[in-house]
Protein backbone atom coordinates (compact mmCIF):
# COMPACT_ATOMS: atom_id res chain seq x y z
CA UNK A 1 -21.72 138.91 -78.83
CA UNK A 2 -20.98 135.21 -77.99
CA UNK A 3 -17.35 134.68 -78.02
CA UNK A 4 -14.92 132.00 -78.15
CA UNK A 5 -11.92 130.91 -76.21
CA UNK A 6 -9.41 132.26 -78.21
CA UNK A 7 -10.76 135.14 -78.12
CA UNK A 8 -10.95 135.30 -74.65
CA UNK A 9 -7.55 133.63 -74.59
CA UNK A 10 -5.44 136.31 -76.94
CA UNK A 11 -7.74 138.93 -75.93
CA UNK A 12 -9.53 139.49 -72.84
CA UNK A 13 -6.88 137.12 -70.26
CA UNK A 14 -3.96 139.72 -70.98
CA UNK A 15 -6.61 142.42 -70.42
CA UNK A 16 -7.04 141.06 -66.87
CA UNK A 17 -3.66 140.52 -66.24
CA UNK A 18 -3.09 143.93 -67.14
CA UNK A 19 -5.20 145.07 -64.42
CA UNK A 20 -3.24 143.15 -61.72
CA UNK A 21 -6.51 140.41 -61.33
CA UNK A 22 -4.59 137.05 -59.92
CA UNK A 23 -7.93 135.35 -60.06
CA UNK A 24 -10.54 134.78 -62.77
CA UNK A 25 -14.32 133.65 -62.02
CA UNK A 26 -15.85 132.42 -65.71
CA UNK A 27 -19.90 131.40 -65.66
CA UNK A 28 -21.85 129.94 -68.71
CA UNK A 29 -18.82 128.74 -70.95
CA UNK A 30 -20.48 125.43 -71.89
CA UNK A 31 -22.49 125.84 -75.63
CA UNK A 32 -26.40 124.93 -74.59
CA UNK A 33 -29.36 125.18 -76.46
CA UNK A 34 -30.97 127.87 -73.97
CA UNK A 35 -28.98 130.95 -74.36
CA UNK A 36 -30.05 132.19 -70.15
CA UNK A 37 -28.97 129.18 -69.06
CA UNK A 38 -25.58 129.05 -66.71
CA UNK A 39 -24.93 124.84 -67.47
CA UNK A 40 -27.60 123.13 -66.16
CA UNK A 41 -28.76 120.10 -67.92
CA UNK A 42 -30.29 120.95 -71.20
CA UNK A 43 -34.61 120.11 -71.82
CA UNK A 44 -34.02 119.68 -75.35
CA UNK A 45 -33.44 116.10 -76.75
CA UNK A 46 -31.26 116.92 -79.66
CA UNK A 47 -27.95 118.27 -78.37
CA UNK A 48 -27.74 117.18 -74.87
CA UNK A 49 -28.49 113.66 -72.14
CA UNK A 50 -32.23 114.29 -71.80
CA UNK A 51 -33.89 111.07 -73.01
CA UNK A 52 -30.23 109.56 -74.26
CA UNK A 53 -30.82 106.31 -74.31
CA UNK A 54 -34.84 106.74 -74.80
CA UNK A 55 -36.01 106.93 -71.17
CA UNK A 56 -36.29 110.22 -69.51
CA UNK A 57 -34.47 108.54 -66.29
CA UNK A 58 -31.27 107.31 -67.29
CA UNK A 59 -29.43 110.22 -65.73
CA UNK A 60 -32.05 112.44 -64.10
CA UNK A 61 -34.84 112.04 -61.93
CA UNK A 62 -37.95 110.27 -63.80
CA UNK A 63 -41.41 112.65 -64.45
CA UNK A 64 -42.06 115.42 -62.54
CA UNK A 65 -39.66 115.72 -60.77
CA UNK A 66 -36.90 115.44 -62.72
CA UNK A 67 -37.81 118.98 -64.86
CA UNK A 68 -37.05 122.16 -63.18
CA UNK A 69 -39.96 124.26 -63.71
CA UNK A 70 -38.32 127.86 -63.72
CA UNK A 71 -34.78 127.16 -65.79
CA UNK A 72 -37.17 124.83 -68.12
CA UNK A 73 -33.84 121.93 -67.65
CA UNK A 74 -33.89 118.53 -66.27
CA UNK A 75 -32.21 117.47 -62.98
CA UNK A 76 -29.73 114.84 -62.79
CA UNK A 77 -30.63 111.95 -60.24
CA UNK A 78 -27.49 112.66 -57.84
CA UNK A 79 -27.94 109.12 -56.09
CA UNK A 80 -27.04 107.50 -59.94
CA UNK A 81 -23.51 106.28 -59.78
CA UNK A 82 -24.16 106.37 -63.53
CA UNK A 83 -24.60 110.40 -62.72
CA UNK A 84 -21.98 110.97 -60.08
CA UNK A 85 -19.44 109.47 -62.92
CA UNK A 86 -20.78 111.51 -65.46
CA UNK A 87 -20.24 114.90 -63.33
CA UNK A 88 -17.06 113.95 -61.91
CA UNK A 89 -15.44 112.90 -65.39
CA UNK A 90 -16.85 116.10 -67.10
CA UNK A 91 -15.14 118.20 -64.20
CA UNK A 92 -11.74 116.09 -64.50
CA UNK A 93 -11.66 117.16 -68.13
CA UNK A 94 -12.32 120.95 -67.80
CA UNK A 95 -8.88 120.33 -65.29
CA UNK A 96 -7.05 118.40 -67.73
CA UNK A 97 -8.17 120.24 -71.05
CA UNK A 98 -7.97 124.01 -69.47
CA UNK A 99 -5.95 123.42 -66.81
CA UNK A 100 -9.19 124.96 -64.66
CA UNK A 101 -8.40 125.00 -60.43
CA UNK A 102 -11.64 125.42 -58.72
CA UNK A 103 -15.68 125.53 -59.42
CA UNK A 104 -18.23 127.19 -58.28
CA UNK A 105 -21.60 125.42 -57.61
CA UNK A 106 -24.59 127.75 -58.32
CA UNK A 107 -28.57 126.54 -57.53
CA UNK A 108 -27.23 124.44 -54.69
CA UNK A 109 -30.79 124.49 -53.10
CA UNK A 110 -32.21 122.68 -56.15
CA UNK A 111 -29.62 120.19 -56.01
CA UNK A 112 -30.37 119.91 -52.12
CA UNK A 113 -34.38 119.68 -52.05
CA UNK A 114 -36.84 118.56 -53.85
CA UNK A 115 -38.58 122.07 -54.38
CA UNK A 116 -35.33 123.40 -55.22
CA UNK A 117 -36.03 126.49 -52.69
CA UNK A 118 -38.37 128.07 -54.79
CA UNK A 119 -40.59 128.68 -51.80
């Protein structure tokens, strides 16, 4: 089932603490469109940045090579100060709002090169 955080709050965090866990890794909370996805930027233009203003470049890499083939999402255009804003407000509030004390990066290679490892 998809749950929610207060469900996971009242009834799976005691659960862990229970088992004597000091540490808690959580993947694929953000609500997307694409149920497989883990958080990458979402392809569809209804509930997420992907052609926000009208342009398919305002926060990701324009044509080609701003669509990731395999995860079917877009890819943000890391050299936007626009972008690097964006990220680094989005990651302040998951700190402030859940008091959250570390990420973890995943698909690092696809933010690295521009064929995203896939060879």
């Amino acid at each position: 089932m998809i749950n929610t955080y207060a469900n996971f709050r009242d009834d799976v965090l005691p659960r862990i603490k229970r088992l004597g866990y000091n540490a808690v890794q959580i993947m694929a909370i953000q609500e997307h469109s694409y149920y497989a996805s883990f958080g990458h930027a979402s392809n569809n233009v209804l509930d997420g940045l992907n052609m926000f203003d009208g342009t398919d470049g305002h926060y990701f890499h324009t044509g080609s090579r701003g669509h990731h083939s395999v995860w079917d999402s877009r890819l943000f255009n890391y050299g936007s100060w626009e972008v690097l804003r964006y990220l680094l407000s989005n990651a302040r509030w998951w700190l402030e709002e859940y008091k959250f004390d570390g990420y973890r990066f995943d698909g690092v290679t696809s933010m690295m090169y521009i064929h995203h490892g896939l060879q």
